[in-house]
Protein backbone atom coordinates (compact mmCIF):
# COMPACT_ATOMS: atom_id res chain seq x y z
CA UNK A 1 124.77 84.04 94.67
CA UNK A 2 128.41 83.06 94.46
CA UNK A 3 130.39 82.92 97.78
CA UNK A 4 134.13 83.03 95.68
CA UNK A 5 136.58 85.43 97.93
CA UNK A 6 138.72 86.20 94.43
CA UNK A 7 138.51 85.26 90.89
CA UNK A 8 141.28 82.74 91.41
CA UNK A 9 138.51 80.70 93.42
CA UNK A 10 136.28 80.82 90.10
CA UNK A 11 139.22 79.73 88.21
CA UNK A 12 140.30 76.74 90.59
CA UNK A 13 137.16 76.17 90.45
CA UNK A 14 136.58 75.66 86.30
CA UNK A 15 139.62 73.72 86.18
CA UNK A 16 139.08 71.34 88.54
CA UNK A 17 135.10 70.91 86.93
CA UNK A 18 137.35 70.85 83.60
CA UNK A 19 139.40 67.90 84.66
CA UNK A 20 136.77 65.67 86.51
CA UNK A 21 134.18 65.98 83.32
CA UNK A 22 136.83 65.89 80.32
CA UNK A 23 139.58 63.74 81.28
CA UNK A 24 139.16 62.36 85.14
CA UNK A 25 135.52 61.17 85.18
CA UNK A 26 135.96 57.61 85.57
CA UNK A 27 139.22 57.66 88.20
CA UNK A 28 136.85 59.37 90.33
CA UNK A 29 134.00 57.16 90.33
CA UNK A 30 131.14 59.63 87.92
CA UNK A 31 129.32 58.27 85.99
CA UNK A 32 128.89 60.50 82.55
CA UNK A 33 125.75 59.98 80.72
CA UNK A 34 125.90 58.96 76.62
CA UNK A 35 125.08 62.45 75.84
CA UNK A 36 127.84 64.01 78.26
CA UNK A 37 126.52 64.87 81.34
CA UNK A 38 127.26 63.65 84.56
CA UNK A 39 125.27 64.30 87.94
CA UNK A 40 125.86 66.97 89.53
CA UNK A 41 125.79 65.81 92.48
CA UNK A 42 127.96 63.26 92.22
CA UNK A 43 130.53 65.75 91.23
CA UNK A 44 130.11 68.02 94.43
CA UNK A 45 130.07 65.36 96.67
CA UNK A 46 134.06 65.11 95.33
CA UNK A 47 136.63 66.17 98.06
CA UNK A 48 138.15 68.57 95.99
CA UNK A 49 134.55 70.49 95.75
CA UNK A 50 133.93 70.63 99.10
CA UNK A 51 133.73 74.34 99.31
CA UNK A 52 132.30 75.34 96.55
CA UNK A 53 127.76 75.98 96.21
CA UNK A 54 125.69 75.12 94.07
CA UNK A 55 125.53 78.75 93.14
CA UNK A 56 129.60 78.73 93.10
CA UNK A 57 129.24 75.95 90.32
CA UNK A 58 126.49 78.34 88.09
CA UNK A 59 128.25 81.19 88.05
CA UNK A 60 131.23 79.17 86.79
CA UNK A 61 128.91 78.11 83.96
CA UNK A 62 127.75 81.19 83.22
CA UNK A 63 130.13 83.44 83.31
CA UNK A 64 133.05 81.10 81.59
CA UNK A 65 134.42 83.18 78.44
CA UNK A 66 134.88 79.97 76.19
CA UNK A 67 130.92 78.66 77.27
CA UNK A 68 132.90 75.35 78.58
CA UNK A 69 129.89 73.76 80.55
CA UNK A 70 126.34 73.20 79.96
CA UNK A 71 124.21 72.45 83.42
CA UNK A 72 120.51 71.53 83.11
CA UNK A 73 117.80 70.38 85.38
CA UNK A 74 115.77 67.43 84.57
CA UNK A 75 112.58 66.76 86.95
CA UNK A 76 111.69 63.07 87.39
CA UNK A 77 107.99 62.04 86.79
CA UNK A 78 106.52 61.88 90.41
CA UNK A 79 108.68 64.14 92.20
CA UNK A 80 109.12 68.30 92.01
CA UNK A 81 112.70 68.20 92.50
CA UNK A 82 114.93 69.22 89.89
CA UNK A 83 118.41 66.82 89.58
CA UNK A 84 120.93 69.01 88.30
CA UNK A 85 123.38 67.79 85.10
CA UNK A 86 126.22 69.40 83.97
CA UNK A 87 128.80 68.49 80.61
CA UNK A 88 132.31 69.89 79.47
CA UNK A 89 130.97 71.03 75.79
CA UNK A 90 134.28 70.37 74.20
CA UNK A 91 137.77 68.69 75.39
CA UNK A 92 137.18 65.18 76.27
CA UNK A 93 139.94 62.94 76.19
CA UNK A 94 137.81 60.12 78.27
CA UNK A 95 136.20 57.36 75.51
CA UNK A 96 132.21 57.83 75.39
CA UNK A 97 131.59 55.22 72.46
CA UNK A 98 127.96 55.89 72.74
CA UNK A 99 128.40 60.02 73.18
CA UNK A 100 125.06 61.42 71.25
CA UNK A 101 127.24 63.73 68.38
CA UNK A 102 124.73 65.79 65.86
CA UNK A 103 125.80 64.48 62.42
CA UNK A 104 126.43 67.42 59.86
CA UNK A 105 124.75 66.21 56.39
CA UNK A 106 125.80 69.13 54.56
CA UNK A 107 129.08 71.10 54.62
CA UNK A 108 126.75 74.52 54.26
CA UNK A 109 125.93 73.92 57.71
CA UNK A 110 129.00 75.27 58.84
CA UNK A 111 130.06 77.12 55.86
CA UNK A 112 133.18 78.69 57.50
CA UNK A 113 135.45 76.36 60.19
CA UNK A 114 138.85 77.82 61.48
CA UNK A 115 141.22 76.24 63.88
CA UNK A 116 144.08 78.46 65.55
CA UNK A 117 147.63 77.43 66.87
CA UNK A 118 150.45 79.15 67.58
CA UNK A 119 153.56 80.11 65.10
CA UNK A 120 155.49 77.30 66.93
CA UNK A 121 152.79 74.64 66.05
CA UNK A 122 152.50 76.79 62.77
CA UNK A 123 155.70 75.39 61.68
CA UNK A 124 155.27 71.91 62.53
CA UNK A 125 152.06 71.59 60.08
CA UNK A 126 153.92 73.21 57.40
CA UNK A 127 156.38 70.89 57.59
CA UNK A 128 154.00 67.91 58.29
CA UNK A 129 151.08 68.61 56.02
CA UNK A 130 148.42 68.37 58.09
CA UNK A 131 146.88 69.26 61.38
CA UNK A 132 147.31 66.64 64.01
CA UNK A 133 145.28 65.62 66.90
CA UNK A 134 148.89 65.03 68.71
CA UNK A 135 147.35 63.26 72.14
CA UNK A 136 143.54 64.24 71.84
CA UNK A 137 140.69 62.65 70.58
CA UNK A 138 140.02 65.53 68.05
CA UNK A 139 141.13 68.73 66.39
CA UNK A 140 139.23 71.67 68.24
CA UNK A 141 137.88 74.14 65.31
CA UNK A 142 135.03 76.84 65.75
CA UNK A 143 133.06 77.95 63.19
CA UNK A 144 132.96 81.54 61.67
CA UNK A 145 135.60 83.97 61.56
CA UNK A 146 137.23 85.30 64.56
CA UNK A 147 136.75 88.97 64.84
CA UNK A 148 137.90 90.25 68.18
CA UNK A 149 140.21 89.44 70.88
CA UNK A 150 137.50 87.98 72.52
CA UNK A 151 137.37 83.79 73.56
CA UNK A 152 135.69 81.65 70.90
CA UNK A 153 134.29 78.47 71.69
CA UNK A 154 136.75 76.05 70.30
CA UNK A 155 139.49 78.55 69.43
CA UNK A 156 142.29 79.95 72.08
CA UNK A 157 141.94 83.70 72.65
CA UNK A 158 145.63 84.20 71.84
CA UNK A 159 146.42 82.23 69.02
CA UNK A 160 149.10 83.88 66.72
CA UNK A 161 147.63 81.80 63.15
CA UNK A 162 144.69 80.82 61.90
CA UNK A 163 143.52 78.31 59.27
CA UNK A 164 139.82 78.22 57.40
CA UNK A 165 138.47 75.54 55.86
């Protein structure tokens, strides 16, 4: 069970997981996996996680409103232990050249795709054209329609305009 004495602890908490596994991986030594994932316990053994649990870091993963982090346990042949993984789903700004992506073959996989700003950023792609990237390595988008106020994986929960494809 999670020790946090307030929600800001869960939220100082995310961020700093946030940082370490989409932008800060590498300054810090972790190694990050072709598929994403780094080892958990590499991550823990950081200064700046020193007083958080394992249990501390689940609840963060389940209970995150935007589903930020996957964590899975992988047992290695000849031992009952689990070794615990965890990946930032979407966000990365580090370069994984050989990061496992699922290639879409068909456009009615995802038949609707929408991608929220705000009306300040509104007005920049009206005048531009286009959506940029600005600093990232990609455009977030989510797929579907967004129908409550609710966070959506890959869309902000209070962006003012949103565009489908």
């Amino acid at each position: 069970m999670s020790q946090f004495r307030s929600p800001k602890d869960a939220v100082r908490c995310s961020k700093s997981l946030s940082f370490v596994l989409r932008h800060g991986a590498h300054k810090k030594g972790i190694h990050i996996r072709s598929d994403g994932f780094a080892p958990l316990s590499e991550i823990m053994a950081l200064p700046e996680f020193r007083n958080y649990s394992f249990d501390d870091i689940v609840y963060v993963v389940e209970n995150n409103d935007k589903k930020r982090f996957t964590l899975q346990d992988e047992v290695k042949e000849g031992s009952s232990k689990p070794v615990w993984w965890i990946k930032a789903n979407q966000g990365h700004s580090l370069v994984m050249d050989d990061l496992e992506l699922d290639k879409i073959e068909d456009s009615k996989e995802i038949p609707i795709v929408i991608h929220g700003t705000t009306k300040n950023n509104w007005k920049l792609i009206k005048n531009s054209g286009f959506i940029s990237r600005m600093n990232r390595n990609h455009i977030h988008c989510a797929s579907g329609k967004k129908v409550s106020e609710e966070a959506v994986s890959g869309l902000r929960w209070n962006c003012e305009v949103i565009f489908q494809f």
